[in-house]
Protein backbone atom coordinates (compact mmCIF):
# COMPACT_ATOMS: atom_id res chain seq x y z
CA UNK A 1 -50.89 -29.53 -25.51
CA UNK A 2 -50.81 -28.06 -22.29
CA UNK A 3 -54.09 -26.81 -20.48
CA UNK A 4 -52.51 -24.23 -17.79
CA UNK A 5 -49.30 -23.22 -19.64
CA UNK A 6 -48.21 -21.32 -22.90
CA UNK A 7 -44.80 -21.40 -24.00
CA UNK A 8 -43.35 -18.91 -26.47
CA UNK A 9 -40.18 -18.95 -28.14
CA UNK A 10 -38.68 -16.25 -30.18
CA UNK A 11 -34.80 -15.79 -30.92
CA UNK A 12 -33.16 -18.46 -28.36
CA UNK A 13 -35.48 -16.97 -25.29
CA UNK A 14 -38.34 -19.46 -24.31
CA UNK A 15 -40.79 -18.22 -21.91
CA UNK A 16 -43.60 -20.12 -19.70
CA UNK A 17 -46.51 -18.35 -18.87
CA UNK A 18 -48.33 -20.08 -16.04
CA UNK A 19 -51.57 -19.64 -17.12
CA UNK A 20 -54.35 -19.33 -14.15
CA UNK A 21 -54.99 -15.92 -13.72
CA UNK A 22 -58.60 -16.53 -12.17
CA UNK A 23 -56.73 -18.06 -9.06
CA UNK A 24 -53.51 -16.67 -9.42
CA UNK A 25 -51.54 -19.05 -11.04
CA UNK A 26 -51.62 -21.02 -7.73
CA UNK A 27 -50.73 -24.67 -7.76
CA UNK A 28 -52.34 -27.86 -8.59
CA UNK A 29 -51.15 -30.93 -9.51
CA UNK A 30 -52.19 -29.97 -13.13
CA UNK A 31 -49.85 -27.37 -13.27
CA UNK A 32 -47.09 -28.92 -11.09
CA UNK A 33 -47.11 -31.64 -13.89
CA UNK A 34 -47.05 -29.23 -16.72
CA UNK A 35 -44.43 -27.40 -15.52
CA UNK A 36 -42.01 -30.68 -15.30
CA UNK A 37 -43.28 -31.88 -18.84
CA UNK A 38 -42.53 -28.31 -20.52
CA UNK A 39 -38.64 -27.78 -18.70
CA UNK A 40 -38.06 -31.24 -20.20
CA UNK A 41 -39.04 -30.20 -23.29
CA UNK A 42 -37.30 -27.00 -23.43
CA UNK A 43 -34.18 -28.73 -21.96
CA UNK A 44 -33.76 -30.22 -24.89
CA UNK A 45 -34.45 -27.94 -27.37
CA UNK A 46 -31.63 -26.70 -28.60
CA UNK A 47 -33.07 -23.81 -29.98
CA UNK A 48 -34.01 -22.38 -26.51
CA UNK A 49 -31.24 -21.07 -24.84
CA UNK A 50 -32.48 -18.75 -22.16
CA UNK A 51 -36.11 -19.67 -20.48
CA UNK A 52 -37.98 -17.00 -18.62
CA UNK A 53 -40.84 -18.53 -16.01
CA UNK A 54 -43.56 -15.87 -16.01
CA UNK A 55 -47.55 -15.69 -14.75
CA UNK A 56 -50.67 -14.15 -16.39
CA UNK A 57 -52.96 -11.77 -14.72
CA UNK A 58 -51.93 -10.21 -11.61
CA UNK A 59 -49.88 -12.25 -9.46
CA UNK A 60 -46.67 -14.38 -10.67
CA UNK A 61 -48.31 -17.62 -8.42
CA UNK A 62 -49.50 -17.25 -4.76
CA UNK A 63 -48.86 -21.09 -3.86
CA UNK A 64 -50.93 -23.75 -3.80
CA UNK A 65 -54.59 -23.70 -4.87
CA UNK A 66 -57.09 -24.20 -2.22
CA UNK A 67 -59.01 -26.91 -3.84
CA UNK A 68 -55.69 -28.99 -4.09
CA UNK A 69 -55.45 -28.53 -0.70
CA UNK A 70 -58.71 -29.79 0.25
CA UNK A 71 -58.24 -33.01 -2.02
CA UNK A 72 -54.92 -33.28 -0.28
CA UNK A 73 -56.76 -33.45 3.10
CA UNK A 74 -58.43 -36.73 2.10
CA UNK A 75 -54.92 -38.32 0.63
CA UNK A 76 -53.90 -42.15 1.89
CA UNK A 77 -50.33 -41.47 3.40
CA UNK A 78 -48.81 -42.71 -0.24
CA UNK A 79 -50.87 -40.63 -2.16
CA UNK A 80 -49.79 -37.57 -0.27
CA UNK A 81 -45.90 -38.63 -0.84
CA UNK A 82 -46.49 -39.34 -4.19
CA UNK A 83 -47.88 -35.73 -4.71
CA UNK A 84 -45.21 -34.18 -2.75
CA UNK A 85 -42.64 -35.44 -5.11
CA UNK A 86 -44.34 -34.18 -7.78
CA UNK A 87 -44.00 -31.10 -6.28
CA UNK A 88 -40.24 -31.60 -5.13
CA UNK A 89 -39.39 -33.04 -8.39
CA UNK A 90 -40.61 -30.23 -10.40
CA UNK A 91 -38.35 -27.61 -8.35
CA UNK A 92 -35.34 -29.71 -8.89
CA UNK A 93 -35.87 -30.09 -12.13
CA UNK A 94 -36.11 -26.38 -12.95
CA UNK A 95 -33.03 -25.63 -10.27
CA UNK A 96 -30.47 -28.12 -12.36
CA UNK A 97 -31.94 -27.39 -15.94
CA UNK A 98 -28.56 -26.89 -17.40
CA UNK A 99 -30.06 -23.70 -19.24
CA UNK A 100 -29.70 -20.44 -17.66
CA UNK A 101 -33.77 -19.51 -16.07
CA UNK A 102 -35.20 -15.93 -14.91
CA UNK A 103 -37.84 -15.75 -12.68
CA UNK A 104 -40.45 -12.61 -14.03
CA UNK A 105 -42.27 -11.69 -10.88
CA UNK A 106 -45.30 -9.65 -10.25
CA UNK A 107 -47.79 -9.45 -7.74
CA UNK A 108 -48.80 -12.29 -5.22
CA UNK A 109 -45.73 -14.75 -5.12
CA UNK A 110 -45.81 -17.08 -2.02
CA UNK A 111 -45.02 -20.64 -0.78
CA UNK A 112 -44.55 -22.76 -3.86
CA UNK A 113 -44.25 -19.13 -6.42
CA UNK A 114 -41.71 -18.66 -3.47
CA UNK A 115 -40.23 -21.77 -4.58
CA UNK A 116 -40.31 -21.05 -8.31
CA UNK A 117 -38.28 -17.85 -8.00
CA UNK A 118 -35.93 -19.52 -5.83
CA UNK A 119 -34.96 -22.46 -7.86
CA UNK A 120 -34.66 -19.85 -11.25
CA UNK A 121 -30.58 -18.94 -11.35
CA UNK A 122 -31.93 -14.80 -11.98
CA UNK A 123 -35.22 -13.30 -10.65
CA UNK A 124 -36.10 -9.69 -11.25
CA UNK A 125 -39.28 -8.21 -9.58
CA UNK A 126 -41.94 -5.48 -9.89
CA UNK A 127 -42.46 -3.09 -7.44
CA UNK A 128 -46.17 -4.85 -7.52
CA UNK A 129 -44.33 -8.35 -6.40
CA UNK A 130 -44.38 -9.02 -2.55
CA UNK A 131 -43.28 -12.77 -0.84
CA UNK A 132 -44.10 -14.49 2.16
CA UNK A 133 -43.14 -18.52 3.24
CA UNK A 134 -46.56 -18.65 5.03
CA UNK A 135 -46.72 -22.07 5.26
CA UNK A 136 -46.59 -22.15 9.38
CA UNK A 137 -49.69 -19.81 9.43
CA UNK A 138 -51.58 -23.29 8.18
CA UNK A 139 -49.90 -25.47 10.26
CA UNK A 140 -47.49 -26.79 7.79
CA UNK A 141 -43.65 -26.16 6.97
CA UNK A 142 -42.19 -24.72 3.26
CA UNK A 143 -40.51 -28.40 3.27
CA UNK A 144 -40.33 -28.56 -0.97
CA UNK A 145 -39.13 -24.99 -1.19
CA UNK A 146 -36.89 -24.94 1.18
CA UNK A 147 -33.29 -26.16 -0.40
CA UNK A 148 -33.91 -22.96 -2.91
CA UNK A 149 -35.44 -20.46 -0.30
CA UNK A 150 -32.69 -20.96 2.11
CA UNK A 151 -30.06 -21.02 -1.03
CA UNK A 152 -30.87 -17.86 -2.37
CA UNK A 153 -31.69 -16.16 1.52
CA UNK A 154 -28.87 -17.88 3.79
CA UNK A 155 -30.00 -20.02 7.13
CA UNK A 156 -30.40 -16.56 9.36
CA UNK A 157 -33.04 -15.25 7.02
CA UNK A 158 -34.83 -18.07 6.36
CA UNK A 159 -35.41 -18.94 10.15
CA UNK A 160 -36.78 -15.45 10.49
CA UNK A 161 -39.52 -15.86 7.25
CA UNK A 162 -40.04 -19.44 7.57
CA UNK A 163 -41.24 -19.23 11.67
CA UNK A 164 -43.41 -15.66 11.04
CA UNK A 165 -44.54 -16.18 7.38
CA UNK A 166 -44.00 -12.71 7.32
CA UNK A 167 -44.67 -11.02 3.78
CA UNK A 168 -41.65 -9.48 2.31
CA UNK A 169 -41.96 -6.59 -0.06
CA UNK A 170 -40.19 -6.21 -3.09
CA UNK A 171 -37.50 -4.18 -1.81
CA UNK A 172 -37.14 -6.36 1.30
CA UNK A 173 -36.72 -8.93 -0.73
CA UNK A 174 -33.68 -7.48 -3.35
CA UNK A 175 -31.73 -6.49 0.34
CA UNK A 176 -31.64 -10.24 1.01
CA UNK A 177 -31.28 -12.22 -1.78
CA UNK A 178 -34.10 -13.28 -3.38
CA UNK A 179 -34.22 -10.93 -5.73
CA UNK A 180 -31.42 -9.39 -8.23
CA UNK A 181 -33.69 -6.56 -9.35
CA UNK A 182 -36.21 -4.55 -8.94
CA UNK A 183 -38.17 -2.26 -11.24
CA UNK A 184 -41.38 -0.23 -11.82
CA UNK A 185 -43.76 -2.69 -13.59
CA UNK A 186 -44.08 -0.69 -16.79
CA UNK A 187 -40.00 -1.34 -17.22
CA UNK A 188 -39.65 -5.31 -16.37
CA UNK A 189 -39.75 -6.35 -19.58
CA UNK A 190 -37.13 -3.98 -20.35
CA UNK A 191 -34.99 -4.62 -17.34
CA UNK A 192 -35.46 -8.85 -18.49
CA UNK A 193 -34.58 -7.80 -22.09
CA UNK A 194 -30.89 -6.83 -20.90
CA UNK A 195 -29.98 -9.59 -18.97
CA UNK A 196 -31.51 -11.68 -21.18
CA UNK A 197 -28.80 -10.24 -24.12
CA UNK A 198 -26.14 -10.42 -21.71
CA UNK A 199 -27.31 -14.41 -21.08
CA UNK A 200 -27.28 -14.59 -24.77
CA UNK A 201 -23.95 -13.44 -25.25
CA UNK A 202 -22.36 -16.11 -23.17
CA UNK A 203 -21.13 -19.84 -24.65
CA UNK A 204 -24.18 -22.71 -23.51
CA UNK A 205 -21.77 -25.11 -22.66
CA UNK A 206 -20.08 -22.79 -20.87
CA UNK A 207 -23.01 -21.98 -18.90
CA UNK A 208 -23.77 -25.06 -18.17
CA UNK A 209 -20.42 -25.52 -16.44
CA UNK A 210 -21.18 -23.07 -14.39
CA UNK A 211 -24.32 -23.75 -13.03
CA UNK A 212 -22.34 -27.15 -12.20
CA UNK A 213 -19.26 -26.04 -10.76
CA UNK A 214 -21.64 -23.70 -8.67
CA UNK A 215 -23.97 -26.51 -7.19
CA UNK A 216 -20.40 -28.18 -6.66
CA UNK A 217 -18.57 -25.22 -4.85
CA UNK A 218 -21.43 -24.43 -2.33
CA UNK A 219 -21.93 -28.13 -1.60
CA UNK A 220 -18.46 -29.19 -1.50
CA UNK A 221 -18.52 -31.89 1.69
CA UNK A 222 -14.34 -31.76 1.22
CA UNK A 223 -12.82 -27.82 0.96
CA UNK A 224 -9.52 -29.64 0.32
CA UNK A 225 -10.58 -31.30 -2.36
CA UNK A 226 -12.27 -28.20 -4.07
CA UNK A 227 -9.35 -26.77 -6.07
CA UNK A 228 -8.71 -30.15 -8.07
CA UNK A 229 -11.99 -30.03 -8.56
CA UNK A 230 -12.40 -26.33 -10.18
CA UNK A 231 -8.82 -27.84 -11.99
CA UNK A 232 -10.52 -30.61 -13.40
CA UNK A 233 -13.61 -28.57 -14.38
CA UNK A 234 -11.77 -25.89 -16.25
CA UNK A 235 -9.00 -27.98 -17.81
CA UNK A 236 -12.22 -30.17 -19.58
CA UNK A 237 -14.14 -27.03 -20.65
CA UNK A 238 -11.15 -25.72 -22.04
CA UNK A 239 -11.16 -28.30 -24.89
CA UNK A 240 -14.18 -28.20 -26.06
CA UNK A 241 -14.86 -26.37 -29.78
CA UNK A 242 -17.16 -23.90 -27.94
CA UNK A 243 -14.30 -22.86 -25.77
CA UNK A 244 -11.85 -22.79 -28.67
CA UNK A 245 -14.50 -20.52 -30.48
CA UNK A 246 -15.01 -18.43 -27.63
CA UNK A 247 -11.80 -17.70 -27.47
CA UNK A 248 -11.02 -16.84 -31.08
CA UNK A 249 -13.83 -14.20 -31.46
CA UNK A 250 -12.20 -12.46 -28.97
CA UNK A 251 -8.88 -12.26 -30.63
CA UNK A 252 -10.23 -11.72 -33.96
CA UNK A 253 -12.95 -9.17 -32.24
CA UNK A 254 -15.95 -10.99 -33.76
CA UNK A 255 -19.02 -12.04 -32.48
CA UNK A 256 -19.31 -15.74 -31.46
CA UNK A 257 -21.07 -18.34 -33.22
CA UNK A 258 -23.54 -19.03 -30.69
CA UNK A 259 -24.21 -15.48 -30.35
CA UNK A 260 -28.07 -14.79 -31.82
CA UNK A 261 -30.12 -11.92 -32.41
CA UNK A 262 -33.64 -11.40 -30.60
């Protein structure tokens, strides 16, 4: 079904492999579109509960592919909006998937694989894995990226890396933000496998709320009105059966329902 993606799916955990090695899993609007179509798919699978965004070959995706770019150049005004959104679209889609999403990161990852790792909830990176938001060194701005860079960065970091483009090792990048973890490459798998079982061990409506009430603490307009809010959100979860079974496998010290084996 898909020409530059492969999705696997074993015990809850669905992973996409972006699958352009021979240019690094850079960007086109092949794979911009393939990307949307397969996180609708998944979000509605119910048997994936944790999806891992990975990239064959060497790098995890080092932007936007060159020939793109050169189409791009000869765009009407609307065609070049209309791609853009693509683009756009595709990131917001993956940031709100109501699903908890790891970013698996090797090698080359910049502007739009910058974009990628931003908008997943948990990215953990090999040593191999270095960033950069190089967009100014070609006369254009990380505009698409942005809401995630600068989420998972802050403001004083992101003016820093989005004026030099800059690359940012992986190290650099764990010390501010980007990154939750970093490992040798021969142990990411390893170091995915055990936050994957610790994803797996939480309730998926319950994760969902929180991926909500998150979005809605950080973007509150109204501080005052925050704690109703949080009130409101908690009091509903609360009822659910999920909740209610939640709760009783921990009193009866069972595992819950939703609770499956890789």
């Amino acid at each position: 079904m898909f020409r530059d993606l492969e999705i696997e799916q074993r015990g809850g955990v669905a992973s996409i492999w972006m699958n352009r090695p021979n240019v690094h899993n850079a960007f086109d609007e092949n794979l911009i579109s393939e990307l949307s179509e397969a996180l609708r798919q998944l979000k509605d699978d119910p048997e994936a509960r944790v999806i891992i965004l990975s990239g064959r070959g060497s790098s995890f995706s080092a932007g936007a592919d060159l020939n793109w770019m050169k189409r791009a150049a000869g765009y009407t005004p609307v065609e070049n909006l209309w791609d853009a959104r693509s683009l756009a679209g595709m990131l917001r889609t993956l940031a709100h998937l109501p699903k908890p999403t790891l970013a698996r990161v090797q090698g080359a990852t910049l502007g739009g694989g910058l974009g990628l790792v931003s908008a997943c909830d948990i990215a953990v990176a090999s040593t191999s894995a270095y960033f950069a938001a190089s967009e100014v060194r070609l006369g254009l701005i990380p505009a698409t990226i942005a809401p995630y860079v600068i989420s998972a960065i802050g403001e004083r970091q992101a003016h820093r890396y989005f004026l030099t483009g800059e690359r940012l090792s992986a190290r650099r990048a764990a010390e501010i933000g980007l990154v939750h973890a970093v490992t040798e490459p021969e142990r990411l798998d390893l170091t995915l496998s055990g936050i994957v079982d610790a994803l797996l061990a939480g309730g998926p409506l319950a994760q969902a709320a929180v991926k909500d009430l998150i979005r809605g603490v950080t973007a509150a307009p109204d501080a005052e009105s925050l704690p109703e809010r949080t009130a409101q959100q908690i009091a509903a979860l609360r009822a659910t059966a999920e909740a209610v079974e939640g709760v009783g496998a921990f009193l009866d010290k069972r595992s819950p329902t939703w609770k499956s084996k890789r």
